[in-house]
Protein backbone atom coordinates (compact mmCIF):
# COMPACT_ATOMS: atom_id res chain seq x y z
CA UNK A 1 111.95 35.16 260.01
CA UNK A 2 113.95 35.91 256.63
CA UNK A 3 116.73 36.37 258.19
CA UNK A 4 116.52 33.17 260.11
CA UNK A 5 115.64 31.22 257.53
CA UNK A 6 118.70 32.32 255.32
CA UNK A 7 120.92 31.42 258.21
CA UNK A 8 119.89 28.06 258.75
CA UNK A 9 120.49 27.46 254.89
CA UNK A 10 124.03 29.70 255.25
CA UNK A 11 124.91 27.13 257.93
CA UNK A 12 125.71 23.88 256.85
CA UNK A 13 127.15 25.89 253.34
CA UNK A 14 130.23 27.72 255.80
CA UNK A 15 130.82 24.14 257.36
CA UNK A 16 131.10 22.04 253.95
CA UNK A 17 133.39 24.99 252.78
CA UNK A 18 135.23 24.69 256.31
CA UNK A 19 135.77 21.01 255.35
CA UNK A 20 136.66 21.51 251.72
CA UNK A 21 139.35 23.87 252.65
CA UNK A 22 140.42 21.82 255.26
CA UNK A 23 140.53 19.07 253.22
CA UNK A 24 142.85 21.03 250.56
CA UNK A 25 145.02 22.83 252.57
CA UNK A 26 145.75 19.36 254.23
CA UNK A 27 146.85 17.66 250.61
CA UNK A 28 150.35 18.04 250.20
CA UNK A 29 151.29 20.38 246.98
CA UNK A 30 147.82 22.21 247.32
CA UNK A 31 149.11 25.46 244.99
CA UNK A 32 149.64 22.54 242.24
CA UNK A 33 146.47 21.03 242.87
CA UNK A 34 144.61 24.16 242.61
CA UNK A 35 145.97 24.92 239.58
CA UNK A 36 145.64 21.96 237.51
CA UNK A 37 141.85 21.12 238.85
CA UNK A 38 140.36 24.49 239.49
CA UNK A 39 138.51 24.29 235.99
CA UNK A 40 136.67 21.01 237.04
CA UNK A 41 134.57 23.28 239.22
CA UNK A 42 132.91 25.32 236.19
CA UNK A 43 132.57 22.07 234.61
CA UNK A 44 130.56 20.71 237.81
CA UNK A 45 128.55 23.69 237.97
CA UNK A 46 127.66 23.17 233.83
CA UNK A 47 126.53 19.76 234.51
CA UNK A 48 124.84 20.62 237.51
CA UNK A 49 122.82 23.50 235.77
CA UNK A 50 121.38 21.33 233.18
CA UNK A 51 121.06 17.78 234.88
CA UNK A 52 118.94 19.71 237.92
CA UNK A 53 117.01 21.54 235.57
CA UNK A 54 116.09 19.19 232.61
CA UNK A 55 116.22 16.08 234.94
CA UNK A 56 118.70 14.39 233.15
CA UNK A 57 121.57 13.36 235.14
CA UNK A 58 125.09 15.23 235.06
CA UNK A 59 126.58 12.54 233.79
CA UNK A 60 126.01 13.26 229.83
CA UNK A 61 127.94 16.31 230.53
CA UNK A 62 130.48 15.00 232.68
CA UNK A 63 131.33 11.45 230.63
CA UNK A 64 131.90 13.20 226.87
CA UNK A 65 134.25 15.65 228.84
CA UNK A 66 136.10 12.97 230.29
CA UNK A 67 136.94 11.10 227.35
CA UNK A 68 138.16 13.74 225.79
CA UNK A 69 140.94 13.92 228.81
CA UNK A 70 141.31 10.70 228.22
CA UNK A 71 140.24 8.81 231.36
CA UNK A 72 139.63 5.48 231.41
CA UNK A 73 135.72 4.09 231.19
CA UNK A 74 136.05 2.75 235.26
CA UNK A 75 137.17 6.45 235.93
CA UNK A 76 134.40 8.22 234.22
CA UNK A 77 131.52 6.60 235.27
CA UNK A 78 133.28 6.65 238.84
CA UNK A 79 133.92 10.16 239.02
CA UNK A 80 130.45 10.89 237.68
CA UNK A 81 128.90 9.38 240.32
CA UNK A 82 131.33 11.30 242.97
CA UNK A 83 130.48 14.49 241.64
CA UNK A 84 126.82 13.53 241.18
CA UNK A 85 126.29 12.95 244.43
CA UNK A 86 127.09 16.65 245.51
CA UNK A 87 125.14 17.93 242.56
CA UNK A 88 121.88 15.66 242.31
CA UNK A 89 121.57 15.75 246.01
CA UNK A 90 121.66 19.42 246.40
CA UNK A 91 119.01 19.45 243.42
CA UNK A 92 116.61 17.01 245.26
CA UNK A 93 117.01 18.99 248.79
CA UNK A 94 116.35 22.21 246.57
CA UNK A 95 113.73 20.34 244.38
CA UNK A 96 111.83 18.96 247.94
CA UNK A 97 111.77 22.01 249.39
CA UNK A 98 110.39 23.94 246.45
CA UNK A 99 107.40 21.39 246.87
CA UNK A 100 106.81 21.55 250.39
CA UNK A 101 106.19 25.11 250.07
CA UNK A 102 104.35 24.99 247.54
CA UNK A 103 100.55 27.18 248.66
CA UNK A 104 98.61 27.37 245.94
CA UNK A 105 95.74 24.34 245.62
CA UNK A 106 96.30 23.89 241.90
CA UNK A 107 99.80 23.43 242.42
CA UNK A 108 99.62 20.85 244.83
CA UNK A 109 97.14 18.76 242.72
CA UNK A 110 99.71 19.09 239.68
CA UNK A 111 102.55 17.62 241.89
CA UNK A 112 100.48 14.69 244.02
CA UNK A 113 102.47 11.91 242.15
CA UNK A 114 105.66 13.38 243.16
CA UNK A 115 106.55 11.10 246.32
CA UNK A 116 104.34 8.34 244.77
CA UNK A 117 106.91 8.06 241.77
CA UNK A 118 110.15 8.71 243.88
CA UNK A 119 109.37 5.97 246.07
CA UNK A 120 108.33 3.58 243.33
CA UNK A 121 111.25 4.23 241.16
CA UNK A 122 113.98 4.55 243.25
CA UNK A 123 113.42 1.28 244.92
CA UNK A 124 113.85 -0.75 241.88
CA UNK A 125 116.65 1.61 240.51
CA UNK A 126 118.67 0.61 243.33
CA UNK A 127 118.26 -2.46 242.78
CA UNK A 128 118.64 -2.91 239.41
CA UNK A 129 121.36 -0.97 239.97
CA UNK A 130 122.97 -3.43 242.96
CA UNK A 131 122.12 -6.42 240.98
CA UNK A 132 124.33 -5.57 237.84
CA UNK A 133 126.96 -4.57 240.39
CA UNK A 134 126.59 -7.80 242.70
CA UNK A 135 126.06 -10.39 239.53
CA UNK A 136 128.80 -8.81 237.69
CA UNK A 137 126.71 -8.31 234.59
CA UNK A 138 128.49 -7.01 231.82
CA UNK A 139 127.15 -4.00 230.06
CA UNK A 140 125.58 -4.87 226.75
CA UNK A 141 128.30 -3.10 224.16
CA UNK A 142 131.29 -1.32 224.78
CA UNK A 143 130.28 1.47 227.29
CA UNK A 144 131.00 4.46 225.03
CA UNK A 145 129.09 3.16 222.02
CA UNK A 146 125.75 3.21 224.84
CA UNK A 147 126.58 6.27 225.74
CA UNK A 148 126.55 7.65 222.37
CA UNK A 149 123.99 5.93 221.60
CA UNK A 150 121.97 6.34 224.73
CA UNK A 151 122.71 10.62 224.24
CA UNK A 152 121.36 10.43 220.82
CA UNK A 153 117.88 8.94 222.09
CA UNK A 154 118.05 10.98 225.16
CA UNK A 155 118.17 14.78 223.09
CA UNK A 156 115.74 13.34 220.09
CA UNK A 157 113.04 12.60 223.02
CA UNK A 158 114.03 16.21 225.07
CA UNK A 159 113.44 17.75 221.69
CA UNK A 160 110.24 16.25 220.89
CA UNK A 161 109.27 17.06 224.28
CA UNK A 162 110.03 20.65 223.72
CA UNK A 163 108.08 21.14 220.78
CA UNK A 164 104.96 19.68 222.09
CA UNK A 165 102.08 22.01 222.58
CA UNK A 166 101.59 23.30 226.40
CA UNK A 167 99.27 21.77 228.24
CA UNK A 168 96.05 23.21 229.78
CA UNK A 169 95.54 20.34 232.35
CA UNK A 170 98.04 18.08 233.96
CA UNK A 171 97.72 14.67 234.84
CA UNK A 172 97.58 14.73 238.53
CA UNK A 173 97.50 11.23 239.63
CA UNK A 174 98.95 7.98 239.26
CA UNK A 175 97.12 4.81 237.13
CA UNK A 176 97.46 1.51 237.18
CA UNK A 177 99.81 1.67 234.35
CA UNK A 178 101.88 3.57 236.10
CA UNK A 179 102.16 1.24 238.93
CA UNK A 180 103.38 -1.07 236.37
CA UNK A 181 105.50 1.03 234.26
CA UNK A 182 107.48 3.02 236.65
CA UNK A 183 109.00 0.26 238.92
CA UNK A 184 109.81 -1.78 235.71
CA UNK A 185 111.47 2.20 234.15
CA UNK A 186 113.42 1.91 237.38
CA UNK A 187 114.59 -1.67 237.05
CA UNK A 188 116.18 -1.08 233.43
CA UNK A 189 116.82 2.90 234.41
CA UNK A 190 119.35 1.59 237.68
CA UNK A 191 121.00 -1.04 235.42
CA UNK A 192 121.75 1.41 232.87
CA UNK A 193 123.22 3.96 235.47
CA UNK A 194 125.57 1.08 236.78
CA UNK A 195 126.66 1.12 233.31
CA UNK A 196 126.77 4.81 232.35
CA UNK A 197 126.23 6.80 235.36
CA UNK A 198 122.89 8.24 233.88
CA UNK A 199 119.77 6.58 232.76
CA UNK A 200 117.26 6.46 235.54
CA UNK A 201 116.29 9.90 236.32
CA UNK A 202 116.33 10.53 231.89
CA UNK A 203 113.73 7.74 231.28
CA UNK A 204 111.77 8.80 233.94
CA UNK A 205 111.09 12.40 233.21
CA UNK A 206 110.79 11.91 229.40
CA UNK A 207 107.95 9.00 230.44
CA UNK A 208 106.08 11.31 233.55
CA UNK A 209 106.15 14.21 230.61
CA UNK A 210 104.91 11.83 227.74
CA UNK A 211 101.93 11.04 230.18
CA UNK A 212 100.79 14.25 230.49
CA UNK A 213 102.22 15.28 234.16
CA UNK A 214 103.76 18.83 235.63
CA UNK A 215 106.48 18.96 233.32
CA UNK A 216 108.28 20.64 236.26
CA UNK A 217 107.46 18.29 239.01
CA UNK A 218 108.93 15.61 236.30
CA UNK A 219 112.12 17.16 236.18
CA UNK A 220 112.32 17.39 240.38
CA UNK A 221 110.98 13.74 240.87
CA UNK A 222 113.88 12.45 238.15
CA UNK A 223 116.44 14.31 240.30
CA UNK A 224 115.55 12.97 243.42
CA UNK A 225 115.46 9.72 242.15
CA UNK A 226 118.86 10.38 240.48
CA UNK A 227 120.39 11.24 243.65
CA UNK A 228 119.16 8.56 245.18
CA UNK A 229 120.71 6.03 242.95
CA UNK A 230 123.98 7.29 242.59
CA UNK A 231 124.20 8.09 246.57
CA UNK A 232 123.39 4.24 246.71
CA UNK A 233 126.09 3.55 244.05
CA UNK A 234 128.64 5.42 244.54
CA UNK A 235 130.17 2.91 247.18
CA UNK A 236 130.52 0.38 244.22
CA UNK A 237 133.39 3.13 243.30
CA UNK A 238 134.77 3.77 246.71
CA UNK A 239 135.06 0.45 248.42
CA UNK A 240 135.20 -2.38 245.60
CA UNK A 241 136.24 -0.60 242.43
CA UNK A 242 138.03 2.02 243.41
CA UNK A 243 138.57 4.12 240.54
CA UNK A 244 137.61 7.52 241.38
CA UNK A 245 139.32 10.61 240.37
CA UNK A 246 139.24 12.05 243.85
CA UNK A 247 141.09 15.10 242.42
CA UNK A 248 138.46 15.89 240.28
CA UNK A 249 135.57 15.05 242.22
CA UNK A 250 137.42 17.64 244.77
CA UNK A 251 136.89 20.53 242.90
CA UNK A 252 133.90 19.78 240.37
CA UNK A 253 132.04 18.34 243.12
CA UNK A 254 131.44 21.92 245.25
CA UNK A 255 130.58 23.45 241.49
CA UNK A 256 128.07 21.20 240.90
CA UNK A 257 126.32 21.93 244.22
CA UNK A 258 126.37 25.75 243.64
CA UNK A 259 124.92 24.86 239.81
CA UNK A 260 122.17 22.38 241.47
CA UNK A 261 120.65 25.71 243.50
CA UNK A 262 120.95 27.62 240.39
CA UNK A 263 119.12 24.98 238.54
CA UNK A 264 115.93 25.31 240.91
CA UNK A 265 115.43 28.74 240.25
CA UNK A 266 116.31 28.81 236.58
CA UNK A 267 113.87 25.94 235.78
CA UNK A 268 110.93 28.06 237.36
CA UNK A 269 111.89 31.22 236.69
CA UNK A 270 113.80 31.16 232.67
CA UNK A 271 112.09 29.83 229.56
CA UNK A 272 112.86 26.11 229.94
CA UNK A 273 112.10 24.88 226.73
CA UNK A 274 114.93 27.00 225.11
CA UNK A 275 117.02 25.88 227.84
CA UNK A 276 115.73 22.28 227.34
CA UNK A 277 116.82 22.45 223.58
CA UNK A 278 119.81 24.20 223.25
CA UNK A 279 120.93 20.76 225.84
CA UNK A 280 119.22 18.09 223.83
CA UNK A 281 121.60 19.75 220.79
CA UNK A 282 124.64 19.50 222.88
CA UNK A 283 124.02 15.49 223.77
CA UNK A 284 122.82 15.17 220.28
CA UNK A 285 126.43 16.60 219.09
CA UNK A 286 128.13 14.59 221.63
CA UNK A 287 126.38 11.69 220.88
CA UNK A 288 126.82 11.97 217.05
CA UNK A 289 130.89 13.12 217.70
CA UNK A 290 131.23 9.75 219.54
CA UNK A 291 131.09 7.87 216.23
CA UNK A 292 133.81 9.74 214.70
C-alpha cells in the first residue's frame, strides 16, 4: 500500500519535471538561461517555506526581492502571482490532504470550520479581486508604500500572535459573526491581493487565530484560499496585462512547489512559533527598509 501510495504522488512530480525540462531545453540559449535564473528557484522555495507554513502568502517574500532587482511594480505583483500559483497550490493539495486523513476525533472537531471558511472566503476574494481588476480601480497609494506598510501590520499581528498563551480548547465551529466577518475579510482581502499579490490568505489566518481556532488549520484554510485567488488572478497577468517575468516564474516556480511540501511537514512537525517570528522580523525589516 506504501509503496503505491508514494507512486501515485511520484507520478504527476516525473511528468511536471518532464514538462519543465521540455520546456527549457526547447528555449533557445538554455545554458544562459540556466545560469542567470537558477537562483530564483531557492528564492521560490524560501517563499514557499514560509507563506505555506505561516499562511501568509509568498508574495512578502517575493515583492521586497524584486524591487531590489529592480522590476517594475506590474512585474512584481505579476510574477508573484505566477510563482504563487505553483507554490500556494501545492500547499493547499498538501494542506487538504493532511486533513482528510486526519483519524483522531479531537482533531476533526478542531478543524470542522475548515471547508466552511474556504468556501466563504474565497468566493468573495475572487471577487473582490475581479472587481478591482474589471472596474479598473486604482490602488489606494503608490503600491510599494502598501506594501510596506501592509508588511509592517502583517509581522506586528504574527508577533502578537506568537506570544499569546497556548490554548487548551479551540474554537471548533463557526458563529454568526463569522458568517459576517469572513465574506466581508474576503471582499477587502481579494482587493488587496489585486493590488499586492498578498492580503487575503494574511487577514484571514491572523482573524481565524484571534478567534480562538486550530492555529494550524488557520494557516491551511489561508493557503487554500490563497491559491485559490491567485489561480483565479493570475489570468489578469497572462491575457490582459501581460507583464510576467516568465523567466523567473520558470525557475522559482518548481522551487516554490518543492518548499510548499516542505512547509506541511515543518508546520506540524518544528516549533512554529519560532518559525512564525523569526518571519514576522523579516517583513517587519522589509517593511521598515521600504521607507528608506
Amino acid at each position: 500500500m506504501l509503496i503505491r501510495v508514494r507512486a501515485l504522488i511520484l507520478q504527476p512530480a516525473i511528468v511536471l519535471l518532464a514538462l519543465w525540462i521540455l520546456v527549457l531545453l526547447s528555449l533557445p540559449n538554455t545554458i544562459a538561461i540556466v545560469t542567470e535564473y537558477l537562483a530564483f528557484a531557492l528564492l521560490g522555495v524560501i517563499g514557499a517555506i514560509f507563506a505555506n507554513a505561516t499562511g501568509a502568502g509568498g508574495g512578502v517574500v517575493f515583492i521586497p526581492a524584486f524591487d531590489q532587482l529592480q522590476f517594475s511594480v506590474a512585474q512584481s505583483v505579476a510574477t508573484s502571482f505566477g510563482i504563487q500559483c505553483m507554490g500556494m497550490t501545492t500547499g493547499a493539495v498538501a494542506w487538504t490532504r493532511y486533513w482528510r486523513n486526519i483519524d483522531t476525533e479531537i482533531d476533526r472537531r478542531n478543524w470542522s470550520a475548515y471547508v466552511p471558511t474556504i468556501t466563504l472566503v474565497s468566493v468573495t476574494s475572487v471577487l473582490g479581486m475581479w472587481l478591482v481588476y474589471g472596474l479598473n480601480v486604482s490602488a489606494p497609494g503608490p503600491i510599494k508604500e502598501m506594501f510596506a506598510v501592509f508588511s509592517i501590520i502583517l509581522g506586528i499581528a504574527i508577533l502578537y500572535v506568537s506570544f499569546r498563551e497556548p490554548q487548551s480548547q479551540y474554537r471548533q465551529n463557526l458563529e454568526d459573526r463569522d458568517f459576517l466577518m469572513l465574506p466581508l475579510l474576503g471582499l477587502v482581502g481579494g482587493a488587496i491581493t489585486a493590488w499586492l499579490s498578498v492580503g487575503v490568505g494574511e487577514i484571514l489566518a491572523i482573524y481565524l487565530i484571534l478567534r480562538g481556532f486550530n492555529a494550524v488549520a488557520a494557516v491551511a484554510a489561508a493557503v487554500v484560499v490563497s491559491a485559490i485567488t491567485v489561480l483565479a488572478g493570475v489570468w489578469e497577468h497572462l491575457l490582459f496585462s501581460p507583464n510576467l517575468y516568465w523567466q523567473v516564474v520558470l525557475f522559482a516556480g518548481p522551487g516554490a512547489i518543492v518548499g510548499a511540501w516542505l512547509a506541511r511537514r515543518l508546520a506540524c512537525y518544528l516549533p512554529v512559533m519560532q518559525l512564525k517570528r523569526l518571519f514576522a522580523l523579516w517583513i517587519l525589516a522589509m517593511g521598515l527598509g521600504s521607507f528608506f
